[in-house]
N, C-alpha and C. Protein backbone atom coordinates (compact mmCIF):
# COMPACT_ATOMS: atom_id res chain seq x y z
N UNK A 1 0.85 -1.18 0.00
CA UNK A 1 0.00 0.00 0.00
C UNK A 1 0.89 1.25 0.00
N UNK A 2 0.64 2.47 -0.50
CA UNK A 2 1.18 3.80 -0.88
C UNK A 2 1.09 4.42 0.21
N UNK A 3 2.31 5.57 0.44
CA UNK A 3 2.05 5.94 1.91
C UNK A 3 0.98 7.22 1.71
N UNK A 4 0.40 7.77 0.73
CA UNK A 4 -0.16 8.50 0.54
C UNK A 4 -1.84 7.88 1.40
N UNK A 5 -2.35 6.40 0.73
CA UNK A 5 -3.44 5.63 1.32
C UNK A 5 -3.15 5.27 2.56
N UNK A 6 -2.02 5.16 3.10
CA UNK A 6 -1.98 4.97 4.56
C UNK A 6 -2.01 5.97 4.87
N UNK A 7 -1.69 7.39 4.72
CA UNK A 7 -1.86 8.63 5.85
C UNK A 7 -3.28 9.34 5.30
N UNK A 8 -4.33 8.70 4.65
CA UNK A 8 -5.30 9.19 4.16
C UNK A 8 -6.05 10.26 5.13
N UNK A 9 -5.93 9.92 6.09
CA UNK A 9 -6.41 10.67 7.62
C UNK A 9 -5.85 12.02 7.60
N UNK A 10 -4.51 11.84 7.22
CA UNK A 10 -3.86 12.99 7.65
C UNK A 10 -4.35 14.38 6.26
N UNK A 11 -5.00 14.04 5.72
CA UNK A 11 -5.37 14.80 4.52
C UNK A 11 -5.86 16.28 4.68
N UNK A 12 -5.44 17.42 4.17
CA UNK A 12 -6.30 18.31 4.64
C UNK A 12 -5.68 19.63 3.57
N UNK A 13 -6.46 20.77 3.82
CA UNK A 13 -5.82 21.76 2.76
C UNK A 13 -6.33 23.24 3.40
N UNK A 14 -5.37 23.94 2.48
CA UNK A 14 -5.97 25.53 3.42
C UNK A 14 -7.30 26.10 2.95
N UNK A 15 -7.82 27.43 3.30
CA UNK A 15 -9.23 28.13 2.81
C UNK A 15 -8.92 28.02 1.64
N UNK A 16 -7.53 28.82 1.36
CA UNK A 16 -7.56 29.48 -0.36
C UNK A 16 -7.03 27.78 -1.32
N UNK A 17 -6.85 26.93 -0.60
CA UNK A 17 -7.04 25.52 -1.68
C UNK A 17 -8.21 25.42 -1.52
N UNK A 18 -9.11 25.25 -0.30
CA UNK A 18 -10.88 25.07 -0.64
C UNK A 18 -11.47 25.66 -1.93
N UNK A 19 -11.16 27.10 -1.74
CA UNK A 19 -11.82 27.78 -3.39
C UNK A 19 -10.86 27.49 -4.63
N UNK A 20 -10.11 27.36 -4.08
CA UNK A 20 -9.11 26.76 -5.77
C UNK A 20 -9.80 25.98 -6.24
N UNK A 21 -9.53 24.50 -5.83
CA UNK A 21 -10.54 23.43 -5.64
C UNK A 21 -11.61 23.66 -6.18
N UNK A 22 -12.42 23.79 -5.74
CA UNK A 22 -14.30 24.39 -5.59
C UNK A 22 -14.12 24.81 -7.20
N UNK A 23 -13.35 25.96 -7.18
CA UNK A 23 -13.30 26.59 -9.02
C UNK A 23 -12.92 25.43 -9.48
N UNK A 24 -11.57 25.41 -9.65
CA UNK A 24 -11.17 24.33 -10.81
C UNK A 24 -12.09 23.31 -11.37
N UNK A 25 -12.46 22.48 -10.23
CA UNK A 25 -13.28 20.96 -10.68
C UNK A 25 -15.10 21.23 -10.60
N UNK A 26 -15.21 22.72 -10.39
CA UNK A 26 -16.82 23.20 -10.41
C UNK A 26 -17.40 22.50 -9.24
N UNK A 27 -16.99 22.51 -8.11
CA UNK A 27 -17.41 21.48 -7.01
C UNK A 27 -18.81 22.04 -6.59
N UNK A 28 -19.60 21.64 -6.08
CA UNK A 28 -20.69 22.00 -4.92
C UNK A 28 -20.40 21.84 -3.93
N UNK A 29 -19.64 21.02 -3.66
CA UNK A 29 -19.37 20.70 -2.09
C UNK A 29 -18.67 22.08 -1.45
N UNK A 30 -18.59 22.20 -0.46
CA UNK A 30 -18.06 22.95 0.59
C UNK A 30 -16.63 21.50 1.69
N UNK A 31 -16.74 20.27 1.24
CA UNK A 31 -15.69 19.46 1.88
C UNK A 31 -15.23 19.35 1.19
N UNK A 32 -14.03 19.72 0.19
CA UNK A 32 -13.57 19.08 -0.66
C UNK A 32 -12.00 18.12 -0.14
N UNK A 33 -11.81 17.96 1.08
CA UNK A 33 -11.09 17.22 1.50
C UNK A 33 -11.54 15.63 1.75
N UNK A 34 -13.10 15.39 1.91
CA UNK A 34 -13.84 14.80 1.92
C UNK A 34 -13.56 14.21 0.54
N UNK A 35 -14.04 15.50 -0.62
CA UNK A 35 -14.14 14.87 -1.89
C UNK A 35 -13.06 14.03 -2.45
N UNK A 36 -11.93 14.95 -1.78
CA UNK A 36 -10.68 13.82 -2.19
C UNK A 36 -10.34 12.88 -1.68
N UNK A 37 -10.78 12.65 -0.67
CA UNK A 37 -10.05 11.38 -0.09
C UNK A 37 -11.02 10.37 -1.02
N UNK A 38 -12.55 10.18 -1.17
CA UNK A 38 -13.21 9.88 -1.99
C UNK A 38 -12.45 9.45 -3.06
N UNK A 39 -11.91 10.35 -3.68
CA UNK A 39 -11.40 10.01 -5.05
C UNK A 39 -10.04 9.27 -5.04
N UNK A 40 -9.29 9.57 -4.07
CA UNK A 40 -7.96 8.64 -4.01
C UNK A 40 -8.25 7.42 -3.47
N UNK A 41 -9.39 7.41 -3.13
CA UNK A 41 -9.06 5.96 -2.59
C UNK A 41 -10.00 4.95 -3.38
N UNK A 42 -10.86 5.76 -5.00
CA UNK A 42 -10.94 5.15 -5.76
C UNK A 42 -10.54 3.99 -6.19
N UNK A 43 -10.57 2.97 -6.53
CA UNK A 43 -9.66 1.72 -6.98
C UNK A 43 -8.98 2.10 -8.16
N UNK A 44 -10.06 2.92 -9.13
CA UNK A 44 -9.39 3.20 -10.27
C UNK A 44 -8.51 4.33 -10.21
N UNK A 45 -8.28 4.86 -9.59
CA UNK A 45 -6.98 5.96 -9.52
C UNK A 45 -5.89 6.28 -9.41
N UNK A 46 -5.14 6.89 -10.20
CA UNK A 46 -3.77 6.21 -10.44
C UNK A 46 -3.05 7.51 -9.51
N UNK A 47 -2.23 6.60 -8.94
CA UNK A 47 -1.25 7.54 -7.79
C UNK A 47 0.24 7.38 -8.01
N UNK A 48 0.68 8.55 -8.14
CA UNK A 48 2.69 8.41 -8.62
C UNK A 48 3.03 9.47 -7.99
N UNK A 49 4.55 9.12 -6.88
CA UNK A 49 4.77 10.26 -6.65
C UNK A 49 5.93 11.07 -7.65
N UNK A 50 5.99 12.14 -7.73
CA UNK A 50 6.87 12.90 -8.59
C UNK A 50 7.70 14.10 -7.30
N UNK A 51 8.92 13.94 -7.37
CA UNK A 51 9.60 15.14 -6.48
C UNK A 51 8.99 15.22 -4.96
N UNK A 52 7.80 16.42 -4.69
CA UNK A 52 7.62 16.08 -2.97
C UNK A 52 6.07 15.76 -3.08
N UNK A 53 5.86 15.48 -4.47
CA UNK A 53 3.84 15.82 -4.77
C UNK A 53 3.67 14.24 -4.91
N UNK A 54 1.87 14.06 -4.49
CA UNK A 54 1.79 12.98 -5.25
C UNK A 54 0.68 13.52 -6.04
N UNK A 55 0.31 12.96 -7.14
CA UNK A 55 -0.50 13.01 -8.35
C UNK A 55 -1.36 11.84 -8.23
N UNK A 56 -2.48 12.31 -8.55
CA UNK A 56 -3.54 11.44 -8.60
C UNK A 56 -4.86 11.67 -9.43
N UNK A 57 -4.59 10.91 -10.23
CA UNK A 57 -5.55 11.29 -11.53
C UNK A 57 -6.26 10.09 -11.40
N UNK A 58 -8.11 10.46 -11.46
CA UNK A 58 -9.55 9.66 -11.48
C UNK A 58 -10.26 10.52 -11.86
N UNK A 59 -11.17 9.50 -12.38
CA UNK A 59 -12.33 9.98 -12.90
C UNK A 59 -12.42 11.50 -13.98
N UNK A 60 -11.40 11.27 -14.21
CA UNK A 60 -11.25 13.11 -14.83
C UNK A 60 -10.78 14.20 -14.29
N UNK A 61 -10.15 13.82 -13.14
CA UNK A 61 -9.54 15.05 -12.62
C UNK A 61 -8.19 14.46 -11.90
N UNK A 62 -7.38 15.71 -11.65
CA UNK A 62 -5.75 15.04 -10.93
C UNK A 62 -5.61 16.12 -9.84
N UNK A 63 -5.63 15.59 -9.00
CA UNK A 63 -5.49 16.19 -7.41
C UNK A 63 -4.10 16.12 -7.16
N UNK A 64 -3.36 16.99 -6.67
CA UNK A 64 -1.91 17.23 -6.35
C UNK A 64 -2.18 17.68 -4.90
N UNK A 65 -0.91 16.32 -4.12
CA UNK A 65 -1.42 16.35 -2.89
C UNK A 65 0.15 16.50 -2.19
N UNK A 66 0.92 17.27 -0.97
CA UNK A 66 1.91 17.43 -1.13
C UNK A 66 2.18 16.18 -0.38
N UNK A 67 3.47 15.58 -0.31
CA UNK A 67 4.15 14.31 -0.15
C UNK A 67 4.61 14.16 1.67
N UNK A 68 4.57 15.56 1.80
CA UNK A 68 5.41 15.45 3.52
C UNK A 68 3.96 15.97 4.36
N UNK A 69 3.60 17.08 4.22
CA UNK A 69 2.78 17.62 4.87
C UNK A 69 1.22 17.01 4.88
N UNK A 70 0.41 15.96 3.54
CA UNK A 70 -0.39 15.60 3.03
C UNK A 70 -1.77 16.24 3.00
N UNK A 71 -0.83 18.15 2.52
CA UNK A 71 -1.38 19.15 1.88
C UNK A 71 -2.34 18.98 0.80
N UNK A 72 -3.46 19.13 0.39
CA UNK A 72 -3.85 19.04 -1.05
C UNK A 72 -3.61 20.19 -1.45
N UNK A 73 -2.88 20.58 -2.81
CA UNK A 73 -2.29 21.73 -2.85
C UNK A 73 -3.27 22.06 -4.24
N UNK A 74 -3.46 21.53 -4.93
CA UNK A 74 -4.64 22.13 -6.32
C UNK A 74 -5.49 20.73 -7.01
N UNK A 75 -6.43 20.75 -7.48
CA UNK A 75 -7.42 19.71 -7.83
C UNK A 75 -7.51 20.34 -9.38
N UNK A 76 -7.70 19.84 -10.31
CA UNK A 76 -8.59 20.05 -11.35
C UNK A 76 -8.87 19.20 -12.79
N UNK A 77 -9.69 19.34 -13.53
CA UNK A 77 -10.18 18.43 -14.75
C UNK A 77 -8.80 18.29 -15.34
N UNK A 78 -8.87 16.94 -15.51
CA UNK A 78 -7.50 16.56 -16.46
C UNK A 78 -7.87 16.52 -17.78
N UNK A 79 -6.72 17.21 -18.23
CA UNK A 79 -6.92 17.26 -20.15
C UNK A 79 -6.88 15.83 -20.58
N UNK A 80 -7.85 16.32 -21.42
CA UNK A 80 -7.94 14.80 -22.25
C UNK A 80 -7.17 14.27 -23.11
């Protein structure tokens, strides 16, 4: 298992990632820490880490989550 799915708990992000978030992927929600953990722990979602980020692209979108802190640092629709 990825240490990203084992510290899934530890997940969390600041106000101004909430509205990043919220814009980018057109959210309704007001949890979008919620929404992500949701989505990473997708089966189908592919997780790689790169440098201190991990990347995680489902369902159409790639959530960049930071590697030490397990910051979500920006969410949005992945190009097709």
């Amino acid at each position: 298992m990825n240490h990203l799915i084992e510290n899934i708990d530890k997940l969390h992000t600041t106000e101004m990632g909430t509205e990043r978030i919220k814009r980018n992927c057109q959210l309704e929600t007001d949890d979008v820490v919620q929404w992500s953990r949701v989505q990473i722990l997708d089966e189908t979602a592919k997780i790689e880490m790169a440098g201190k980020n991990w990347y995680v692209t489902v369902g159409g979108y790639k959530i960049t989550v930071n590697a030490h802190s397990y910051t979500i640092i920006t969410a949005h629709k992945a190009k097709a």
